[in-house]
N, C-alpha and C. Protein backbone atom coordinates (compact mmCIF):
# COMPACT_ATOMS: atom_id res chain seq x y z
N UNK A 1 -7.39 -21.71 4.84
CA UNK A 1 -7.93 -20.50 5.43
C UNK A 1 -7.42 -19.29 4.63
N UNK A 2 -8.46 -18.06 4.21
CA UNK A 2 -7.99 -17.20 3.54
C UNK A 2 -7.52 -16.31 4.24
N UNK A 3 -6.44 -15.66 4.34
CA UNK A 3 -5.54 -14.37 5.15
C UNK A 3 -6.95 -13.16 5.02
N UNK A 4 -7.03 -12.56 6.03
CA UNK A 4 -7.66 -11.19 5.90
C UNK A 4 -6.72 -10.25 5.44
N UNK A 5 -7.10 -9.20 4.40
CA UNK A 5 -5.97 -8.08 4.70
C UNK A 5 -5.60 -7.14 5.62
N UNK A 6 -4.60 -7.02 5.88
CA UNK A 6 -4.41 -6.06 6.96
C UNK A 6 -4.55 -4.67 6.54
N UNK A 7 -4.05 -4.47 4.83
CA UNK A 7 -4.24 -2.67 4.66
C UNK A 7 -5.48 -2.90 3.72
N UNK A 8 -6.21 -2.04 4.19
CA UNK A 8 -7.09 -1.72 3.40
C UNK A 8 -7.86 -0.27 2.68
N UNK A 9 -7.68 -0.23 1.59
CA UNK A 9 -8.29 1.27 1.24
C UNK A 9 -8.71 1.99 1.28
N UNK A 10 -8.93 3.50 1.89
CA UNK A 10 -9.77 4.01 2.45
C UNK A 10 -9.53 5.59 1.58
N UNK A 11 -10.57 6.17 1.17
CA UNK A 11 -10.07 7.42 0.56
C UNK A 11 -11.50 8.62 1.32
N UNK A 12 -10.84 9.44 1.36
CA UNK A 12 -11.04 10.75 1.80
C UNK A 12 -10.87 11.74 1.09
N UNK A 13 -11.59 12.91 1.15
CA UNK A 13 -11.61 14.22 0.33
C UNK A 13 -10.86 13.94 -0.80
N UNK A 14 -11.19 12.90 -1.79
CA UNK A 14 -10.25 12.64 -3.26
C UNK A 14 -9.21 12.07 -2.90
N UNK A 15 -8.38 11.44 -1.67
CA UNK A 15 -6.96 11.03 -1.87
C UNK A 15 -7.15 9.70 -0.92
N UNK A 16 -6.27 8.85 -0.99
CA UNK A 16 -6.28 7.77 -0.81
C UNK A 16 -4.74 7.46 0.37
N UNK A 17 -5.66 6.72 1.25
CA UNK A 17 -5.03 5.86 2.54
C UNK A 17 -4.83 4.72 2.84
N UNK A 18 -4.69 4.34 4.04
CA UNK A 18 -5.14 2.52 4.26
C UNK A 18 -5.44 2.62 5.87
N UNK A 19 -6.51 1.80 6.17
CA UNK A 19 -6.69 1.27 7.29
C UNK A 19 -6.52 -0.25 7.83
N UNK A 20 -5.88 -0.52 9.04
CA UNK A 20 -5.60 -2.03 9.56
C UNK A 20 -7.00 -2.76 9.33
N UNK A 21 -7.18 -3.38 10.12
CA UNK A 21 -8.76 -4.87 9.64
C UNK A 21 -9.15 -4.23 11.33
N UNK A 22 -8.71 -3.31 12.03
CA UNK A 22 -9.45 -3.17 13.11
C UNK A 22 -9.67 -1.36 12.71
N UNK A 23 -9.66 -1.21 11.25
CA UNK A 23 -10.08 0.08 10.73
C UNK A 23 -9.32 1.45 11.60
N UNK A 24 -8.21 1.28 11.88
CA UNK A 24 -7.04 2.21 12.46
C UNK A 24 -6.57 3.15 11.27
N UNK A 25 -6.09 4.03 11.34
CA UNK A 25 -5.75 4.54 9.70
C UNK A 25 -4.20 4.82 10.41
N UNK A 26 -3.71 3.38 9.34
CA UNK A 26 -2.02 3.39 9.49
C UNK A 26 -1.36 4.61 8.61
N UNK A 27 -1.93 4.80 7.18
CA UNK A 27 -1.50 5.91 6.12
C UNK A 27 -2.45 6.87 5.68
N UNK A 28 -1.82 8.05 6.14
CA UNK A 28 -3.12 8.88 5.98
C UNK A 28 -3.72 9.12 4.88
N UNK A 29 -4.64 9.83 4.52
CA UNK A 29 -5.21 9.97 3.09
C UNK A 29 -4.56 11.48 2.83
N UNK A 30 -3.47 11.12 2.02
CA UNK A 30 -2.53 11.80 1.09
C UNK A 30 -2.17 11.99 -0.13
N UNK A 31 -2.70 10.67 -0.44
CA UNK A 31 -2.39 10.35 -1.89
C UNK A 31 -3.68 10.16 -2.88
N UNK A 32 -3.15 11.06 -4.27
CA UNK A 32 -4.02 11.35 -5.51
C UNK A 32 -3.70 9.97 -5.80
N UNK A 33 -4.59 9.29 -6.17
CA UNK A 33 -4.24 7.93 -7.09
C UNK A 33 -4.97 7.40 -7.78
N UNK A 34 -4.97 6.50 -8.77
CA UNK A 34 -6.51 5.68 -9.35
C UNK A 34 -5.93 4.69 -9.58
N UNK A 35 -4.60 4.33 -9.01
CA UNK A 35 -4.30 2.88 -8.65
C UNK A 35 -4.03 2.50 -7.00
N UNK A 36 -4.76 1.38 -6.48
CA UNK A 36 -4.51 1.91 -5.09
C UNK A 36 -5.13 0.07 -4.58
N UNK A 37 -3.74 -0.89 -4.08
CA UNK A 37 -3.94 -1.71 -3.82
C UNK A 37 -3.57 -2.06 -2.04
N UNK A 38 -4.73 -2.66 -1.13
CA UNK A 38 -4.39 -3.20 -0.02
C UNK A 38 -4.74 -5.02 0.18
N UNK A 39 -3.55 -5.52 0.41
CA UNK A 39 -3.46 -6.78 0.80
C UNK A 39 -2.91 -7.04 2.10
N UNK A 40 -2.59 -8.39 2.51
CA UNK A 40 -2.25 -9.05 3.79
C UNK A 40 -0.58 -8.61 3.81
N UNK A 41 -0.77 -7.40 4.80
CA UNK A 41 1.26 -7.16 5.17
C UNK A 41 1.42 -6.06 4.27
N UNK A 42 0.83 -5.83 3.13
CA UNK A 42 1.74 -4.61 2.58
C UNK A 42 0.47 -3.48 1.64
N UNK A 43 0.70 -2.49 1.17
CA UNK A 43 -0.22 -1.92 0.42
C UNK A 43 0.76 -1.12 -0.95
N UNK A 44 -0.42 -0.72 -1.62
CA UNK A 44 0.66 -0.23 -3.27
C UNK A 44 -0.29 1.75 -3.39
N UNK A 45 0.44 2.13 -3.45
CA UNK A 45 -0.54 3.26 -4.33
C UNK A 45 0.40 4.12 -5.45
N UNK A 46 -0.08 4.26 -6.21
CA UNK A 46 0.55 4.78 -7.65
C UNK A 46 0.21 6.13 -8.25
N UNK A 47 1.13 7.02 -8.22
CA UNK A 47 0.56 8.68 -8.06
C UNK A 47 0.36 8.68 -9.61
N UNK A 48 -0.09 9.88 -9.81
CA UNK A 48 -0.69 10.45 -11.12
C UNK A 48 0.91 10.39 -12.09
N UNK A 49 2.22 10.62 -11.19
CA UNK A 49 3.64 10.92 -11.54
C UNK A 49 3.76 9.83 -12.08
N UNK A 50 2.98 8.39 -12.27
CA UNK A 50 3.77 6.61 -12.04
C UNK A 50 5.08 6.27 -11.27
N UNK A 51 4.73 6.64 -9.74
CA UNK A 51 5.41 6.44 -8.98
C UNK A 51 4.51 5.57 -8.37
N UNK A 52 5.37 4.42 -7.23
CA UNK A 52 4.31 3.41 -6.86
C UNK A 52 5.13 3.59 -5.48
N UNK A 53 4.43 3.93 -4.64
CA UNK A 53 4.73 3.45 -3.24
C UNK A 53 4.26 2.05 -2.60
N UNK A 54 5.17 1.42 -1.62
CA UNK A 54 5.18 0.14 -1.32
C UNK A 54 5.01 1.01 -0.07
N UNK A 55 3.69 0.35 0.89
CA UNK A 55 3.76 0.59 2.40
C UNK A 55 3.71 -0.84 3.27
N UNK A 56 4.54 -1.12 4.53
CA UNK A 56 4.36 -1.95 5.15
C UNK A 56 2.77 -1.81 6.01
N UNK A 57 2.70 -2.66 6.96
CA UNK A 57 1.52 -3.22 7.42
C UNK A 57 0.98 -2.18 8.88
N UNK A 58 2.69 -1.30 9.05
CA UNK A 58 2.50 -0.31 9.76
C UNK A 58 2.44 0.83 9.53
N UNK A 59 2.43 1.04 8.11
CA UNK A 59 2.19 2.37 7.79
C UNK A 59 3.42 2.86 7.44
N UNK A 60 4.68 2.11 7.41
CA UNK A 60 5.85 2.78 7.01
C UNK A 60 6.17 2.64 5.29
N UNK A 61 6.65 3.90 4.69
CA UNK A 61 6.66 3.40 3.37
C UNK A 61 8.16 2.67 3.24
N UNK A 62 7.92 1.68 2.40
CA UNK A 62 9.23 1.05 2.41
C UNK A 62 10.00 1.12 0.79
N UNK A 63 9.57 1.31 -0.23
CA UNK A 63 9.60 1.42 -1.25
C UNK A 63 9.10 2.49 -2.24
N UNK A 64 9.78 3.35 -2.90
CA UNK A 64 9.27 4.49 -3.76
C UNK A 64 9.78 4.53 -4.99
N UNK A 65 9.22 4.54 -6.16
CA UNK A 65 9.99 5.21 -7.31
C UNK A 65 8.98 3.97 -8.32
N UNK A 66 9.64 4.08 -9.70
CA UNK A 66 8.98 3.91 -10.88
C UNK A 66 9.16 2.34 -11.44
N UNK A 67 8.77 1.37 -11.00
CA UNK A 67 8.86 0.29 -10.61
C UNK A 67 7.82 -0.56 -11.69
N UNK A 68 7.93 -1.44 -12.27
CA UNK A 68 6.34 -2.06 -12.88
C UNK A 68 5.90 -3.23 -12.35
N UNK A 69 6.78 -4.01 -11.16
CA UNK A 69 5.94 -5.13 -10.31
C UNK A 69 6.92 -5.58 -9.10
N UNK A 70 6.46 -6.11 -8.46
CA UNK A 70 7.21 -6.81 -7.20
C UNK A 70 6.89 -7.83 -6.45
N UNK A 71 7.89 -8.43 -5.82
CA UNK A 71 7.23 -9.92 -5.46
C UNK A 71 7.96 -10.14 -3.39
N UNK A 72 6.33 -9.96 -2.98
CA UNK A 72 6.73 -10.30 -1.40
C UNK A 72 7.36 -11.54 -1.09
N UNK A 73 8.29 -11.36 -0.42
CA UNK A 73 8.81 -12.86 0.26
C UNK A 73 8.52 -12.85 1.67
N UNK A 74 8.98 -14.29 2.12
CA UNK A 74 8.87 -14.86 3.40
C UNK A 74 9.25 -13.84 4.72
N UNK A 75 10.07 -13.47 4.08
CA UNK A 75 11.60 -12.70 4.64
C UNK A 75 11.19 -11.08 5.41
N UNK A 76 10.25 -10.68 4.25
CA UNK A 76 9.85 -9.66 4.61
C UNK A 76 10.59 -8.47 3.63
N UNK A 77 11.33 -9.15 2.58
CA UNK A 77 11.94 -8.18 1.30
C UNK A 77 11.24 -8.09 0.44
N UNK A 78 11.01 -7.40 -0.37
CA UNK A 78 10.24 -7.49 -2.19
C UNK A 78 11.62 -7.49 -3.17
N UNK A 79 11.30 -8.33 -3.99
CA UNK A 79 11.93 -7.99 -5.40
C UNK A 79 11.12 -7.06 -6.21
N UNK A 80 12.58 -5.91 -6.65
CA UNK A 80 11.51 -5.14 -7.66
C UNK A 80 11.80 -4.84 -8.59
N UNK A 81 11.45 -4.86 -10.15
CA UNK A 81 11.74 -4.20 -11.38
C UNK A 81 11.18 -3.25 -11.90
């Protein structure tokens, strides 16, 4: 069975958000970006600065700064470099 995502992309007046799979808007549309990923549990968006924010599934950001990948675990941590 394939996971639905829970964040999903949503952009407004040029800036970019995420909405749950019941289309709630957990993160508002704040962000300039033209990188801008939503998957199952977490979302990515990457400012014009190459800063990458990591948001959880509730809208909390959990991760900020200049990062080039990361890897979700079970746990609910990312590894990041």
């Amino acid at each position: 069975e394939i996971e639905e995502p829970t964040m999903i992309p949503v952009r407004k007046n040029n800036k970019w958000g995420f909405v749950n799979h019941d289309f709630e808007l957990v993160v508002p549309c704040a962000y300039e970006s033209n990188e801008v990923y939503g998957g199952y549990g977490y979302a990515t968006v990457t400012t014009s600065e190459g800063e990458t924010i990591l948001f959880g599934e509730q809208g909390n950001q959990l991760i900020a700064g200049q990062f080039h990948w990361f890897i979700p675990s079970i746990n609910g941590w990312f590894k990041v470099e």
